[in-house]
Protein backbone atom coordinates (compact mmCIF):
# COMPACT_ATOMS: atom_id res chain seq x y z
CA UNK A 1 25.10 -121.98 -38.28
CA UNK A 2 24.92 -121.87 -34.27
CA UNK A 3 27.67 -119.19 -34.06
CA UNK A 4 25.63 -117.06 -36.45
CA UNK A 5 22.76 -117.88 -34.49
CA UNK A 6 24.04 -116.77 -31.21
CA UNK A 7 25.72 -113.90 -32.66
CA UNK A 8 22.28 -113.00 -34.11
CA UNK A 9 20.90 -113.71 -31.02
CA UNK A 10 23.41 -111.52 -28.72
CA UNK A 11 23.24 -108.40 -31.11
CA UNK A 12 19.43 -108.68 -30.93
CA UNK A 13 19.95 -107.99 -27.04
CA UNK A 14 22.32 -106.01 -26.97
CA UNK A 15 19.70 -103.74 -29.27
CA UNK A 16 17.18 -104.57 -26.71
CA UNK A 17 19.37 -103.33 -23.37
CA UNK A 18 20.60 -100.39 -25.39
CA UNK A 19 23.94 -102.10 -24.90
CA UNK A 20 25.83 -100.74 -28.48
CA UNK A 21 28.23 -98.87 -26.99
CA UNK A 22 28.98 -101.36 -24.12
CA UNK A 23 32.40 -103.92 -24.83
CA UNK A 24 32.98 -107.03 -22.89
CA UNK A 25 35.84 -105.98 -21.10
CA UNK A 26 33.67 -103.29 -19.37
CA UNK A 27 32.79 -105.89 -16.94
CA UNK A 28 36.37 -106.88 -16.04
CA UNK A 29 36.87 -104.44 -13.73
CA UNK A 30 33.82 -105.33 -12.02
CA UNK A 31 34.07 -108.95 -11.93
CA UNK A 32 38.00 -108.23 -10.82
CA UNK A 33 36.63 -106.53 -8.15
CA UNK A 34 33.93 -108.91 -6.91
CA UNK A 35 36.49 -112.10 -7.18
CA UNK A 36 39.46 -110.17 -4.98
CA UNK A 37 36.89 -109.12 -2.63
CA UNK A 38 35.34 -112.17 -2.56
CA UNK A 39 38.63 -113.62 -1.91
CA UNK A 40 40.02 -111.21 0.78
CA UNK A 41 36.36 -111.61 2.73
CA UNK A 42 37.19 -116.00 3.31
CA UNK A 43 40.48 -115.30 3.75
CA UNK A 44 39.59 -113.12 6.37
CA UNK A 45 37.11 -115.60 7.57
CA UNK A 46 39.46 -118.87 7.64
CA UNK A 47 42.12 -117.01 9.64
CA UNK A 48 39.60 -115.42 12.74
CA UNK A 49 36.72 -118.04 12.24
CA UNK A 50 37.03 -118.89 15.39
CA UNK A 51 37.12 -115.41 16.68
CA UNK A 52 33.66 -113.85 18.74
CA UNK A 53 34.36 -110.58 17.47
CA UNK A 54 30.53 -109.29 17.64
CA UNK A 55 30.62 -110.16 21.43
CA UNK A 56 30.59 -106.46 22.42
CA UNK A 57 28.09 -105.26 19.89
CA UNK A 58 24.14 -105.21 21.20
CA UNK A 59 22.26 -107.64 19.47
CA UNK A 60 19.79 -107.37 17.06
CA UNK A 61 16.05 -108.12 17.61
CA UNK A 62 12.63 -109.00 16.43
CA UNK A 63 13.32 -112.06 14.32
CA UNK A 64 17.05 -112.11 14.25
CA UNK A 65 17.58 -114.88 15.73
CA UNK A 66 14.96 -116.95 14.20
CA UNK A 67 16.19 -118.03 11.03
CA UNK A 68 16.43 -121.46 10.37
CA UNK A 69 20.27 -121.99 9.87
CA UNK A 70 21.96 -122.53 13.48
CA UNK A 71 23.76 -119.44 15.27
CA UNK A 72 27.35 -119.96 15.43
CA UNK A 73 27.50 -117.38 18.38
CA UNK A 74 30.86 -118.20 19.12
CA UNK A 75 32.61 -117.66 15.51
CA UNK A 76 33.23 -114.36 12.91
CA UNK A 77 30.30 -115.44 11.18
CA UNK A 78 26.96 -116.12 13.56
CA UNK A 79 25.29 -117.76 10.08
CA UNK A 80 27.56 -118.64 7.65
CA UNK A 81 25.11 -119.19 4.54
CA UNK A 82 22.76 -116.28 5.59
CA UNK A 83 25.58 -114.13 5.11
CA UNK A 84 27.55 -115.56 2.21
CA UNK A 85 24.24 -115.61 -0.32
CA UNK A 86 24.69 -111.74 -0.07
CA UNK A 87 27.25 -112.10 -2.38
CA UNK A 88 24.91 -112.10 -4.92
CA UNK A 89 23.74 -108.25 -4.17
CA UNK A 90 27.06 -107.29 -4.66
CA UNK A 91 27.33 -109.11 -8.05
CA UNK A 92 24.53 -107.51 -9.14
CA UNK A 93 25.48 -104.10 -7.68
CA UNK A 94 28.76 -104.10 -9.45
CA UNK A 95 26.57 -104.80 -12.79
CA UNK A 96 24.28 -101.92 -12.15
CA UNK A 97 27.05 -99.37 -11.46
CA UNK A 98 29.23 -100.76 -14.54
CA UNK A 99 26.38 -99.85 -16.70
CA UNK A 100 25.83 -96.41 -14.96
CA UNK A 101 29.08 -95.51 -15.31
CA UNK A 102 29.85 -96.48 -18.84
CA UNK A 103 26.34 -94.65 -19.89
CA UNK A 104 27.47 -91.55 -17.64
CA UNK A 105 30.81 -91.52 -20.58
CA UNK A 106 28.56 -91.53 -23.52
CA UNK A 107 28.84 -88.60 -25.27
CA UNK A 108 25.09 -88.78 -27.37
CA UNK A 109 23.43 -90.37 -24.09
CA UNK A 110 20.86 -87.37 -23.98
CA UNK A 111 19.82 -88.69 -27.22
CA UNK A 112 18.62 -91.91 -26.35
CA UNK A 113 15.49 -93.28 -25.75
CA UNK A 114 16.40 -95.31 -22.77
CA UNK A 115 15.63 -93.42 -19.38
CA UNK A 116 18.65 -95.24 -18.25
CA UNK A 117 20.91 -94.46 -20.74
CA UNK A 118 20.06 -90.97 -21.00
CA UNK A 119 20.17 -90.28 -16.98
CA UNK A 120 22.86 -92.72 -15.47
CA UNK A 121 21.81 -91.57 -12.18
CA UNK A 122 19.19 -94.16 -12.26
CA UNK A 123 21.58 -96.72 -12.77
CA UNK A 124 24.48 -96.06 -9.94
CA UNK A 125 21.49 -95.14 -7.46
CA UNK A 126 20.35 -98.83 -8.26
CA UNK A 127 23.84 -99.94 -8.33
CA UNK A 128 25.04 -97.62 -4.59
CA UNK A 129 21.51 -99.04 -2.89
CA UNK A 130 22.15 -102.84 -3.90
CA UNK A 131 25.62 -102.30 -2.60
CA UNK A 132 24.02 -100.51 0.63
CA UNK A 133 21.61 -104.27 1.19
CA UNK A 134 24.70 -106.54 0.37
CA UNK A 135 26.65 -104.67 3.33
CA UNK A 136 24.09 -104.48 5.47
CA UNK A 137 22.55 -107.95 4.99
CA UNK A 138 25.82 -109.23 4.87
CA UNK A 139 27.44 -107.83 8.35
CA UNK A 140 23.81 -108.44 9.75
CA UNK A 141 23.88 -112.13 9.18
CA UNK A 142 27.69 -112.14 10.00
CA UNK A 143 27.17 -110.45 13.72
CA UNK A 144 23.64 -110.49 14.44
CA UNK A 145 23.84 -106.98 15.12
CA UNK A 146 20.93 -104.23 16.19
CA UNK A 147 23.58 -101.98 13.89
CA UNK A 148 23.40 -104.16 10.75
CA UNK A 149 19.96 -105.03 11.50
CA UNK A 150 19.15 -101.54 11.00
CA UNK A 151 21.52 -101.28 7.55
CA UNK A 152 19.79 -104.79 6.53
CA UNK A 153 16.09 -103.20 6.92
CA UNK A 154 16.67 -100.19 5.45
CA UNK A 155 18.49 -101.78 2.30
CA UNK A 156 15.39 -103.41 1.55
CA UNK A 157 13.55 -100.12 1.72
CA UNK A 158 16.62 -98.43 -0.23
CA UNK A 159 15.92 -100.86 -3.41
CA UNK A 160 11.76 -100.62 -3.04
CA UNK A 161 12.12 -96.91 -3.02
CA UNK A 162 14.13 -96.89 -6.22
CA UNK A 163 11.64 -99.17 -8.08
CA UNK A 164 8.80 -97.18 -7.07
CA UNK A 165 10.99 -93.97 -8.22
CA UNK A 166 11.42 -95.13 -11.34
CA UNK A 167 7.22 -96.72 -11.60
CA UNK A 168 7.06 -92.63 -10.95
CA UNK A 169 9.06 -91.45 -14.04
CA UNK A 170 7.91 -93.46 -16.22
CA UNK A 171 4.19 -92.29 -15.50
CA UNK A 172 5.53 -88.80 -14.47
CA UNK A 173 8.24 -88.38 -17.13
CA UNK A 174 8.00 -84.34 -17.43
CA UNK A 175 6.59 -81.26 -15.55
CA UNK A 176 5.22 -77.94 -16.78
CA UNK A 177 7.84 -75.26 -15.31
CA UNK A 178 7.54 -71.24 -16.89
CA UNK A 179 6.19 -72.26 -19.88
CA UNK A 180 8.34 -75.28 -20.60
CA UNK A 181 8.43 -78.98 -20.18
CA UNK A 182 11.36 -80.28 -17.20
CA UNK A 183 12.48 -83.87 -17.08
CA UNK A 184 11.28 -85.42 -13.86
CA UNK A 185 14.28 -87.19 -13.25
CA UNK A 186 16.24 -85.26 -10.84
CA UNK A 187 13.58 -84.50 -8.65
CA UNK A 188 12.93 -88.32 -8.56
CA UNK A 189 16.25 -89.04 -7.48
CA UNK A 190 16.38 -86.42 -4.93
CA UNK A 191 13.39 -88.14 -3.22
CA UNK A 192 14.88 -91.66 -3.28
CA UNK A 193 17.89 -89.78 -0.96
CA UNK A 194 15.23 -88.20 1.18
CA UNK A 195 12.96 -90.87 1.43
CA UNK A 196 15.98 -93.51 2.76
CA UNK A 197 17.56 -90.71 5.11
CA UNK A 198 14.19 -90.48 7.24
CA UNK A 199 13.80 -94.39 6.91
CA UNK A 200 17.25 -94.73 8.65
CA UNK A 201 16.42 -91.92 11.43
CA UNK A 202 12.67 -92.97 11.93
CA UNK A 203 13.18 -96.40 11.38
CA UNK A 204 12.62 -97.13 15.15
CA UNK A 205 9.23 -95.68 14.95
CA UNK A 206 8.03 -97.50 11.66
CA UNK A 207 6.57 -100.70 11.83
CA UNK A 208 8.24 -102.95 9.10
CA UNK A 209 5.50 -105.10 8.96
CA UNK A 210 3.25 -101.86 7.70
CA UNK A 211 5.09 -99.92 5.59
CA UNK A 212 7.09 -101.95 3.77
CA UNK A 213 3.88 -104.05 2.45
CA UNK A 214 2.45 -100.18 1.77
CA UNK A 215 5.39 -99.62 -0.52
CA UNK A 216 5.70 -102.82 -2.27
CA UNK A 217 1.98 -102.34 -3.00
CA UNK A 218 2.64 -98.74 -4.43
CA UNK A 219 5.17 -100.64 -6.83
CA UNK A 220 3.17 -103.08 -8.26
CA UNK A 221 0.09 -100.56 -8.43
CA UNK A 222 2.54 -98.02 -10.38
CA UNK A 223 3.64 -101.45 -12.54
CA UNK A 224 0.09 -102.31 -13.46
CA UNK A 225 -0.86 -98.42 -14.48
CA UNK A 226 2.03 -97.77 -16.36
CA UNK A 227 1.42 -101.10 -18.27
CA UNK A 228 -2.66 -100.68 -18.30
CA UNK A 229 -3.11 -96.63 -18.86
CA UNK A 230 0.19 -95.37 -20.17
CA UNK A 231 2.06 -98.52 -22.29
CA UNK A 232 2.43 -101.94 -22.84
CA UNK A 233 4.63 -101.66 -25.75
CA UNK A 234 7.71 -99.76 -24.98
CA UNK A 235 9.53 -102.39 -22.37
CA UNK A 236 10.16 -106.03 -22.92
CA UNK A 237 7.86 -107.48 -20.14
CA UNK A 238 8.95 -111.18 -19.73
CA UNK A 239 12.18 -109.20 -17.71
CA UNK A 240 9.18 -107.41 -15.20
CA UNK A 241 7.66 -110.87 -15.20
CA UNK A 242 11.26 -113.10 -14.44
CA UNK A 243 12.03 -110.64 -11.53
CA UNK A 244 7.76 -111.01 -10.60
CA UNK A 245 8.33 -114.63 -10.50
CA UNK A 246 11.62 -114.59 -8.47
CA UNK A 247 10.70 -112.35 -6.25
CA UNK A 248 7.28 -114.23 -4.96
CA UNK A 249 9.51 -117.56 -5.43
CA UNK A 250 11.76 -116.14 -3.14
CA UNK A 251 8.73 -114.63 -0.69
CA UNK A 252 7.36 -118.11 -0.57
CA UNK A 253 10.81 -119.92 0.61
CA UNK A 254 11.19 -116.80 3.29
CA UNK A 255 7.98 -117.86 5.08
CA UNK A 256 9.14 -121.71 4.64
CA UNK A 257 12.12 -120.95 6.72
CA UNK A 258 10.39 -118.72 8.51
CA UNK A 259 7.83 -120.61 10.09
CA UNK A 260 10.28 -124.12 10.00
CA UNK A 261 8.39 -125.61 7.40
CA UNK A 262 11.17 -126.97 5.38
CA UNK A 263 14.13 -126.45 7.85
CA UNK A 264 17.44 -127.87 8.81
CA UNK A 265 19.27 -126.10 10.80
CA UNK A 266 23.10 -127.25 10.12
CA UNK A 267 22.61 -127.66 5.99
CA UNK A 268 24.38 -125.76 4.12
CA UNK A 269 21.36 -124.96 2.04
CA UNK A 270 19.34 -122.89 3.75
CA UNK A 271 16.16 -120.67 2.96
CA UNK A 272 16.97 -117.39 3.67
CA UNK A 273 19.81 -118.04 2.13
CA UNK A 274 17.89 -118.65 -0.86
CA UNK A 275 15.93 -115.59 -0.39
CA UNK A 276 18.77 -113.46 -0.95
CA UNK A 277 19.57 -115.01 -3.85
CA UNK A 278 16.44 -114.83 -5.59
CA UNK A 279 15.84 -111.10 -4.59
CA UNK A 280 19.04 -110.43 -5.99
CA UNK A 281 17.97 -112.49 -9.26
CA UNK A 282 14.32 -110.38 -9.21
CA UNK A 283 16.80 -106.99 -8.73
CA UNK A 284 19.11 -107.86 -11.91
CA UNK A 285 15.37 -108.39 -13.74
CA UNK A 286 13.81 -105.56 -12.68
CA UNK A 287 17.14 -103.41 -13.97
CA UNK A 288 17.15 -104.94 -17.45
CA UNK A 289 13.12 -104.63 -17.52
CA UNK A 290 13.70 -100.79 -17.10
CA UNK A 291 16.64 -101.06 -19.44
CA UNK A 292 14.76 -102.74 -22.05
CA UNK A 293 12.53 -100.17 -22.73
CA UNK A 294 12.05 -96.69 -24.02
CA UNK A 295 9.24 -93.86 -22.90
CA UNK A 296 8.38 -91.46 -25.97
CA UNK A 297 8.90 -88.26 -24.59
CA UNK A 298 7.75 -86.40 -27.49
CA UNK A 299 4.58 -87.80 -27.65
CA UNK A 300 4.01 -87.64 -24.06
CA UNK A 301 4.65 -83.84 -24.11
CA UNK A 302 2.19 -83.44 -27.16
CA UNK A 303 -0.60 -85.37 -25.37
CA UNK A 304 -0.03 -83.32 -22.25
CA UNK A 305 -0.35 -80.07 -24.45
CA UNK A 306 -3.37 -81.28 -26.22
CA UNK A 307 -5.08 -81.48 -22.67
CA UNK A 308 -4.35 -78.16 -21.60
CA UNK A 309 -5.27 -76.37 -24.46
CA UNK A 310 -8.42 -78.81 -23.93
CA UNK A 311 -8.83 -77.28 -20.20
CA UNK A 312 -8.09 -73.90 -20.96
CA UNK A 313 -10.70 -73.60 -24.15
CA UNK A 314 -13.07 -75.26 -22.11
């Protein structure tokens, strides 16, 4: 009876992530690849531990160095669990890009009703930008760097701006070009690229502290309109809701360490540390949230032709 359960159970999910044409040992690969890279990275570390490589590189600044955890500024790695918790956005990367790929191979992927299945782009832009944070967060944290400062900050735009693509889509799905309806899509994407070039060339004259709340804001308004004015029926909220919950969880532990609240400096356990983990948690949610769900194109095209004609005979 459990097995049947659980098999009931996983082919009601895979149903749910449009995940039919997806086998197991899809992910092999992947998790190959994050467990021999995982490996080679403390190898690396045990042998040159000891070694100040980052001693030539200019250091980072605003709040760099004002993290909880103690700076090691003497070893390879300046904050050992600040850096190592980025594993988790290259987990989930690897996840996101396996998915992209294996919907890119599909044959009848046009004929889903999964954004993400039908355009794979979403998914490997997701997947490349999560893998763009875990590099930069990672060698930020590892060196204290102005370099990977600069990759770290403009990660965390990287992932905002694909969210708040995607918000954009699904509200936006199709555009009126000579007389017939265009997907949205590649336009979308093209402004995700845009958006994160002039972030990394203009980052130096954008105050974090501005426009980053300014986009997260955009992301939840687009999340509340899609769900208030356009549907609350095609996706399988408790996902948006999981990642919602992670991410504040995870906002909330930030300031903690931030401000010293709960803080000690040589554990092992350390907020920020937990920050990155959660955000990669909220990330994964977010991604099966979109994945979950399905935007009826034909009946958004109709309802956009009904309100022409409307304008036009009016």
């Amino acid at each position: 009876m459990m097995k049947i359960q659980v098999r009931i159970k996983w082919q009601l999910l895979r149903t749910r992530l449009y995940l039919q044409h997806l086998k197991p040992r899809a992910f092999v690969l992947p998790l190959s690849v994050f467990l021999l890279a995982t490996l080679a990275l403390v190898s690396y570390y045990d042998l040159f531990r000891f070694t100040d490589f980052w001693q030539p590189w200019s250091p980072a600044g605003g709040n760099a160095f004002h993290f909880c955890e103690s700076n090691h500024m003497d070893q390879l790695i300046r904050q050992p669990s600040n850096t190592w918790s980025n594993l988790g956005y290259f987990l989930v990367a690897l996840f996101m890009l396996t998915m992209g790929v294996n919907d890119l191979k599909q044959s009848g992927r046009k004929a889903s009703d999964n954004f993400l299945v039908r355009y794979p782009v979403f998914s490997i832009l997701f997947g490349l930008y999560a893998m763009y944070l875990f590099i930069g967060s990672f060698l930020f944290h590892a060196s204290l760097s102005s370099y990977f400062q600069k990759m770290d900050q403009t990660g965390v735009y990287s992932i905002a701006i694909i969210v708040l693509a995607f918000n954009l889509y699904k509200i936006f799905p199709v555009f009126r070009f000579k007389g017939t309806w265009k997907s949205t899509h590649t336009l979308m994407a093209i402004t995700t690229l845009v958006l994160n070039y002039v972030i990394f060339e203009k980052l130096q004259l954008i105050n974090i502290n501005i426009l980053f709340p300014v986009i997260m804001a955009l992301v939840f308004l687009t999340s509340c309109y899609y769900l208030l004015f356009v549907s609350n029926e095609h996706y399988f909220t408790n996902y948006l809701w999981a990642a919602l919950s992670a991410l504040m969880l995870a906002s909330v532990i930030w300031i903690l360490d931030r401000t010293n609240v709960a803080c000690n400096p040589n554990s092992i356990l350390q907020g920020h540390a937990l920050w990155h983990l959660l955000t990669a948690v909220s990330i994964l949610f977010i991604y099966l949230y979109y994945r979950s769900g399905t935007v009826p194109i034909a009946e958004t095209i109709a309802l956009k032709e009904e309100r022409r004609r409307a304008r036009h005979s009016s």
